[in-house]
C-alpha atoms as a PDB file:
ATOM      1  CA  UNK A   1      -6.171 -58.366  -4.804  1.00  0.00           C
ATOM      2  CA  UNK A   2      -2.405 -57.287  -4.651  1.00  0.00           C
ATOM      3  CA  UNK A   3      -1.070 -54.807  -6.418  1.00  0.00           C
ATOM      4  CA  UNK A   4       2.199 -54.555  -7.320  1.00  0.00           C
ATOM      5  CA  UNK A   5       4.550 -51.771  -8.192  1.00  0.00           C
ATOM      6  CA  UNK A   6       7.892 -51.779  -9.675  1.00  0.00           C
ATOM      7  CA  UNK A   7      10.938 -48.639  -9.757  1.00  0.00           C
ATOM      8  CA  UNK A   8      14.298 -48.095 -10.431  1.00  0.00           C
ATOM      9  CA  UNK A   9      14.555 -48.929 -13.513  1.00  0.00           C
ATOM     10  CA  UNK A  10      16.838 -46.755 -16.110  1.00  0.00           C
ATOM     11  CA  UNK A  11      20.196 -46.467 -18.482  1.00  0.00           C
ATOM     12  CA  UNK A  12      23.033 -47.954 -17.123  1.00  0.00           C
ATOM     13  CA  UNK A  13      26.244 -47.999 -18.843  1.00  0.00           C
ATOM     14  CA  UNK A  14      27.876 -51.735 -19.560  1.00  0.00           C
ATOM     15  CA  UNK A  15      29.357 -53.658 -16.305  1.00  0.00           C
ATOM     16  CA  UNK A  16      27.611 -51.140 -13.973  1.00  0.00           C
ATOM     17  CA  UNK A  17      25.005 -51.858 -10.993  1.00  0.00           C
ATOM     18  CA  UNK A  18      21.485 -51.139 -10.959  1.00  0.00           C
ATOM     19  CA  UNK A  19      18.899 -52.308  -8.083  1.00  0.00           C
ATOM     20  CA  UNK A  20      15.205 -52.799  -9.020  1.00  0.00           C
ATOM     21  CA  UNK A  21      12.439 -52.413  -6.368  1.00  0.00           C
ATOM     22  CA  UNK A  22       9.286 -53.938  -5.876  1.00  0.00           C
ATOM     23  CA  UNK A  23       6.229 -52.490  -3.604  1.00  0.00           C
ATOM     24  CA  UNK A  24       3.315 -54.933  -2.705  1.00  0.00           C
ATOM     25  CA  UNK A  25       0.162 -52.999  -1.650  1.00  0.00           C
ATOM     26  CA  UNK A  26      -0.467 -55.835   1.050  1.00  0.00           C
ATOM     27  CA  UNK A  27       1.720 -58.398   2.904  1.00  0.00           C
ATOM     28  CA  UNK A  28       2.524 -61.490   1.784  1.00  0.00           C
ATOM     29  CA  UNK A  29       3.751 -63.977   3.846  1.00  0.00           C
ATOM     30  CA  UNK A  30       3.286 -67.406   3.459  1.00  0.00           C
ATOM     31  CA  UNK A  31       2.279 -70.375   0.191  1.00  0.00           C
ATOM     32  CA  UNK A  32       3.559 -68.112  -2.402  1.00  0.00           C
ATOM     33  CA  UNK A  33       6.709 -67.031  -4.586  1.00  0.00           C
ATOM     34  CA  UNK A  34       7.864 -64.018  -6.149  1.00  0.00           C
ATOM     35  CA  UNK A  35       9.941 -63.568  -8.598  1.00  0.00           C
ATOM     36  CA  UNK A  36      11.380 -61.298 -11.071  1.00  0.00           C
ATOM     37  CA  UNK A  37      10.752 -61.703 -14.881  1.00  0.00           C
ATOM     38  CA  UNK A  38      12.331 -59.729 -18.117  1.00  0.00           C
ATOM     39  CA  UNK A  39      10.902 -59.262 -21.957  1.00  0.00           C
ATOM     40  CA  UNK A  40      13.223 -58.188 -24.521  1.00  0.00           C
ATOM     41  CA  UNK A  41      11.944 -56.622 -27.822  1.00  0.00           C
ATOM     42  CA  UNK A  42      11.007 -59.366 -29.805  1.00  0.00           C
ATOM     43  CA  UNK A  43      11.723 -61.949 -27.586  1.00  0.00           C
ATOM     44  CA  UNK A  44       9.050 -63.687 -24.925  1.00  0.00           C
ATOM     45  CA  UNK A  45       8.884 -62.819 -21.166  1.00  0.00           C
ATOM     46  CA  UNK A  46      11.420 -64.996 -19.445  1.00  0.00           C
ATOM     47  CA  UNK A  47      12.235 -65.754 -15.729  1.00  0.00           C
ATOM     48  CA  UNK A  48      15.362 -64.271 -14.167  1.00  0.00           C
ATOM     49  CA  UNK A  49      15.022 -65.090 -10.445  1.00  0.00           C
ATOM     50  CA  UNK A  50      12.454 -66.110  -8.254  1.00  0.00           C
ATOM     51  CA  UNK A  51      12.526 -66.823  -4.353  1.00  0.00           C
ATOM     52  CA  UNK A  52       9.831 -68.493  -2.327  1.00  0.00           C
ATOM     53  CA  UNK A  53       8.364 -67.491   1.198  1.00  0.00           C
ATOM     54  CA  UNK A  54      11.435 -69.788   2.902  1.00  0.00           C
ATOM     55  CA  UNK A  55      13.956 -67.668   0.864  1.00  0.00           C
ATOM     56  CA  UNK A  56      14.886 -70.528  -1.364  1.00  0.00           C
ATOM     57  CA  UNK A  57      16.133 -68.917  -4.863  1.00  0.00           C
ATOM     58  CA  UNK A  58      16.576 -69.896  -7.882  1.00  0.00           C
ATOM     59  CA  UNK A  59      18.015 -67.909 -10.523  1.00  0.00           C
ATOM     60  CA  UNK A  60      18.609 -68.226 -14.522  1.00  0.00           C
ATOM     61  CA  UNK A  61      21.948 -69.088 -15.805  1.00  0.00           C
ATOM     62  CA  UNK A  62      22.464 -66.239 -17.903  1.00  0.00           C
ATOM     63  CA  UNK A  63      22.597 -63.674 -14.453  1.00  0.00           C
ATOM     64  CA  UNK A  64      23.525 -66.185 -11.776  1.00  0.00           C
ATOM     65  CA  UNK A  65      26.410 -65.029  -9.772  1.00  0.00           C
ATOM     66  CA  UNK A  66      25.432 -61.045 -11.536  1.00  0.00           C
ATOM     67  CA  UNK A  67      21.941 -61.249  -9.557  1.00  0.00           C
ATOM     68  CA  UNK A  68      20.930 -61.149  -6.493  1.00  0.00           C
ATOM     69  CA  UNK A  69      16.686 -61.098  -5.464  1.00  0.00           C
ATOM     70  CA  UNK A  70      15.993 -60.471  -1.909  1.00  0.00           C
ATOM     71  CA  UNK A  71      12.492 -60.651   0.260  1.00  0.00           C
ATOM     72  CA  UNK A  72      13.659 -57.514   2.447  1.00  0.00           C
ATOM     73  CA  UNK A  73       9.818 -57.560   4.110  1.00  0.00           C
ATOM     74  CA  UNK A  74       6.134 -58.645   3.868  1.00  0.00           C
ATOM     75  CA  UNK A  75       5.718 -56.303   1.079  1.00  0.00           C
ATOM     76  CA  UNK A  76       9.102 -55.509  -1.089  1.00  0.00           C
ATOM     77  CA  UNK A  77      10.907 -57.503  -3.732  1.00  0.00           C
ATOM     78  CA  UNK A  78      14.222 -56.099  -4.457  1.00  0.00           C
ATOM     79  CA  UNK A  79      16.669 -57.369  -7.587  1.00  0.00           C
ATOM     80  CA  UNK A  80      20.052 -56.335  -7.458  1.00  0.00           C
ATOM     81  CA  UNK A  81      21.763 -56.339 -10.892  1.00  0.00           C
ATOM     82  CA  UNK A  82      25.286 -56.035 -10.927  1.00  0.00           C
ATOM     83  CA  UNK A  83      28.117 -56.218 -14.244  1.00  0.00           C
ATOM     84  CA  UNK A  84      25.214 -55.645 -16.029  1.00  0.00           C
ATOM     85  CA  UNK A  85      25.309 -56.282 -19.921  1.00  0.00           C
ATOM     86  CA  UNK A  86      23.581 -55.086 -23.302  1.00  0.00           C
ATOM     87  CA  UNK A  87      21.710 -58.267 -23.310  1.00  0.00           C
ATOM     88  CA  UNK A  88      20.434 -57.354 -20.016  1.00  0.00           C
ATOM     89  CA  UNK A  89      18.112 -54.708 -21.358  1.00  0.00           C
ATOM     90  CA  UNK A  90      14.490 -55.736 -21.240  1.00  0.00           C
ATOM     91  CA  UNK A  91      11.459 -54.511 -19.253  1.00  0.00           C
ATOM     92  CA  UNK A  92      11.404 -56.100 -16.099  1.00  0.00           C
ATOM     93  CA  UNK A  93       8.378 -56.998 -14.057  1.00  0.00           C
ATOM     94  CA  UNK A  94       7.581 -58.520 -10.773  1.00  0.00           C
ATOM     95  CA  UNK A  95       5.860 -61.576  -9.963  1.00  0.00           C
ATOM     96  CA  UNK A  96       3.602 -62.709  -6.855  1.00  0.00           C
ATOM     97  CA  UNK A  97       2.338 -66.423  -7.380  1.00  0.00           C
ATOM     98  CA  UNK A  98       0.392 -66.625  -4.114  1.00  0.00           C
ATOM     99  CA  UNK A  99      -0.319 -70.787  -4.524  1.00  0.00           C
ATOM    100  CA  UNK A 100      -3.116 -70.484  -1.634  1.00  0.00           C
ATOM    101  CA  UNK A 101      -5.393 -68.123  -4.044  1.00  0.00           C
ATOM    102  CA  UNK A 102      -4.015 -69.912  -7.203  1.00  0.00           C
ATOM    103  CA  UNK A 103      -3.773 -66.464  -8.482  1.00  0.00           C
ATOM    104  CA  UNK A 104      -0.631 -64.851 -10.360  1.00  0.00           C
ATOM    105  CA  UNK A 105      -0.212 -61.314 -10.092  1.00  0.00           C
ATOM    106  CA  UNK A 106       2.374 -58.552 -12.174  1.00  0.00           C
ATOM    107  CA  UNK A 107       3.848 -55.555 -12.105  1.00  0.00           C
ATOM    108  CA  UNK A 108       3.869 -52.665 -14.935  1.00  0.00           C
ATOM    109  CA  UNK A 109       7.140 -53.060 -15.875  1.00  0.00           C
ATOM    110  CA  UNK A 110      10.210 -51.095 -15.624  1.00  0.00           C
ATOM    111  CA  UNK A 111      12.844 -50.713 -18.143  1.00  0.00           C
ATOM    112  CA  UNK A 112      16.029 -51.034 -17.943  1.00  0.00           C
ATOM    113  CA  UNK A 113      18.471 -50.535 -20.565  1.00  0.00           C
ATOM    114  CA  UNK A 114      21.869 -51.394 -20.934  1.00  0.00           C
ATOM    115  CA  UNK A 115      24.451 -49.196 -23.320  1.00  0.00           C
ATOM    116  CA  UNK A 116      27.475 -51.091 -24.503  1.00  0.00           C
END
């Protein structure tokens, strides 16, 4: 069982930075993917970036080239967010798909909110 915890979430004014974190209460290393997912009021959870354990990423169009998601070590998950928009605003939560368990594991969330 992994845990994982999420910070740095907050208000951020429109077209400023904001940089999530991600803690893992073990190390992760290999056969799995983590990734970084966001639910708007109202809307369904969607992904925003995910990276796999050879540091391939893949990000949605709507924050590619705004985004960046980074595997600093065994155990963190960071997102950098930069020219950040209202539409940005959702909580965000972190993802471990560990594929040799078969078992998908989140985070509680963080908001972030975006004033225009």
């Amino acid at each position: 069982q992994v845990q994982l915890v999420e910070s740095g979430g907050g208000l951020v004014q429109a077209g400023g930075s904001r940089r999530l974190s991600c803690t893992l209460s073990a190390s992760v290393f290999s056969f799995n993917t983590m990734g970084w997912y966001r639910q708007a009021p109202g809307k369904q959870r969607e992904l925003v970036a995910t990276i796999t354990d050879d540091g391939d990423t893949n990000y949605a169009d709507a924050v590619k080239d705004r985004f960046t998601i980074a595997r600093n070590n065994p155990k963190s998950l960071t997102l950098q967010m930069t020219a950040l928009k209202p539409d940005d605003t959702a909580v965000y939560y972190c993802n471990l798909d560990d594929r040799l368990s078969r078992t998908k594991y989140w985070g509680q969330g963080t908001q972030v909110t975006v004033s225009s």
